[in-house]
Protein backbone atom coordinates (compact mmCIF):
# COMPACT_ATOMS: atom_id res chain seq x y z
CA UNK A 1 30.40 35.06 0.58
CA UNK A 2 29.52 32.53 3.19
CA UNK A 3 32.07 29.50 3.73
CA UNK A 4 29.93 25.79 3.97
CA UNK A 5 31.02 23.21 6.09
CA UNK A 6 32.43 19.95 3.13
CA UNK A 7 31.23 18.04 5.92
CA UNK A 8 27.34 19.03 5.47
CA UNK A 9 27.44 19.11 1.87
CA UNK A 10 29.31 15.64 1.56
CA UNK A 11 26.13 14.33 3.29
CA UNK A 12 24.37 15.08 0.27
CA UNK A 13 26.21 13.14 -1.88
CA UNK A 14 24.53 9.68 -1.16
CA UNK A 15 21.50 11.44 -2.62
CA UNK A 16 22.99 12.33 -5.66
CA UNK A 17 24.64 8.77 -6.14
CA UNK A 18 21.27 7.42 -5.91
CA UNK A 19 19.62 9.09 -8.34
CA UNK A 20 22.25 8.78 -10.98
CA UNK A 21 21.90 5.19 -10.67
CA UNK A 22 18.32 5.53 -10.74
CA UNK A 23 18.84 7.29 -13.86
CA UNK A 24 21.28 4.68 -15.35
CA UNK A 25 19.20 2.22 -13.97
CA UNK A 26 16.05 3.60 -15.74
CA UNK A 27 17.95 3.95 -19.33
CA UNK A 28 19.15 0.21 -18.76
CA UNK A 29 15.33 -1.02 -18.70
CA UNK A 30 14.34 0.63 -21.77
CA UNK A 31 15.86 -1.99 -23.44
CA UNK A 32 13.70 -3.71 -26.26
CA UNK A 33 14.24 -6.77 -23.76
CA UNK A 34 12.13 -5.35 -20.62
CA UNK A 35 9.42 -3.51 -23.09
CA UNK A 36 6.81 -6.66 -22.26
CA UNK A 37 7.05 -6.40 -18.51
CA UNK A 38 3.98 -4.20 -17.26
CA UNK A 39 5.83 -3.88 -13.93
CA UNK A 40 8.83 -2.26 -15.47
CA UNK A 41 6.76 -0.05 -17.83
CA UNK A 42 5.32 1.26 -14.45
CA UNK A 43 8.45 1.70 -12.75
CA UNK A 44 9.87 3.85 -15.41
CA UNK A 45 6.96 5.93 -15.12
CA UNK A 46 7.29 6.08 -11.19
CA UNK A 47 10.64 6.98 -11.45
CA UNK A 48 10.81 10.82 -12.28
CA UNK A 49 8.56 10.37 -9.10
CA UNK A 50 11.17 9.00 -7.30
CA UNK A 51 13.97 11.18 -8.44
CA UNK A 52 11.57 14.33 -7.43
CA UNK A 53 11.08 13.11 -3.95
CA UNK A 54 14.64 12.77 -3.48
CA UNK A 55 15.47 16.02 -4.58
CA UNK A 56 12.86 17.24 -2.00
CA UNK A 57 14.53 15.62 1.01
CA UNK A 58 18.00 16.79 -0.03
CA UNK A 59 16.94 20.36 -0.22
CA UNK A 60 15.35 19.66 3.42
CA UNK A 61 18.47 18.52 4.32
CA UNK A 62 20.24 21.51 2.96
CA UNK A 63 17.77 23.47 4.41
CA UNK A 64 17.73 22.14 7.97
CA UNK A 65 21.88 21.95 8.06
CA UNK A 66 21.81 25.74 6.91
CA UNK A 67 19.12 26.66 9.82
CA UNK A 68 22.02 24.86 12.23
CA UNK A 69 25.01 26.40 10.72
CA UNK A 70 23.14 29.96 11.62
CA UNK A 71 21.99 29.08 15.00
CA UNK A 72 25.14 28.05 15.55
CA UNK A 73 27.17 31.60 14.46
CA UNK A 74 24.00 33.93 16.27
CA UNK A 75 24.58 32.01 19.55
């Protein structure tokens, strides 16, 4: 089994945090207080957006740091 850098996966981590709060965040609005507001009701429904499109740039992340960690033990 192949031993990862904490370094390159703690870089990750400000992803997650976001989308957690984005998640909290999200839950927090669907209060019966914000259910008037157009611009929240589309902002709820942009957010699994969101959360999707960060997802995809961690894994490119992931991706790219893995690519580097094997260049780096080939050369």
């Amino acid at each position: 089994m192949k031993k990862h850098s904490a370094k390159k996966e703690l870089m990750l981590l400000p992803i997650l945090l976001v989308v957690i709060l984005m998640c909290v965040v999200g839950h927090f609005f669907m209060q019966a207080d914000y259910q008037d507001s157009n611009m929240i009701e589309y902002m709820l429904a942009a957010l699994p957006f969101a959360m999707f499109g960060l997802v995809v740039v961690a894994f490119k992340m992931a991706a790219k740091s893995e690519k580097k960690e094997q260049n780096e033990q080939d050369s």
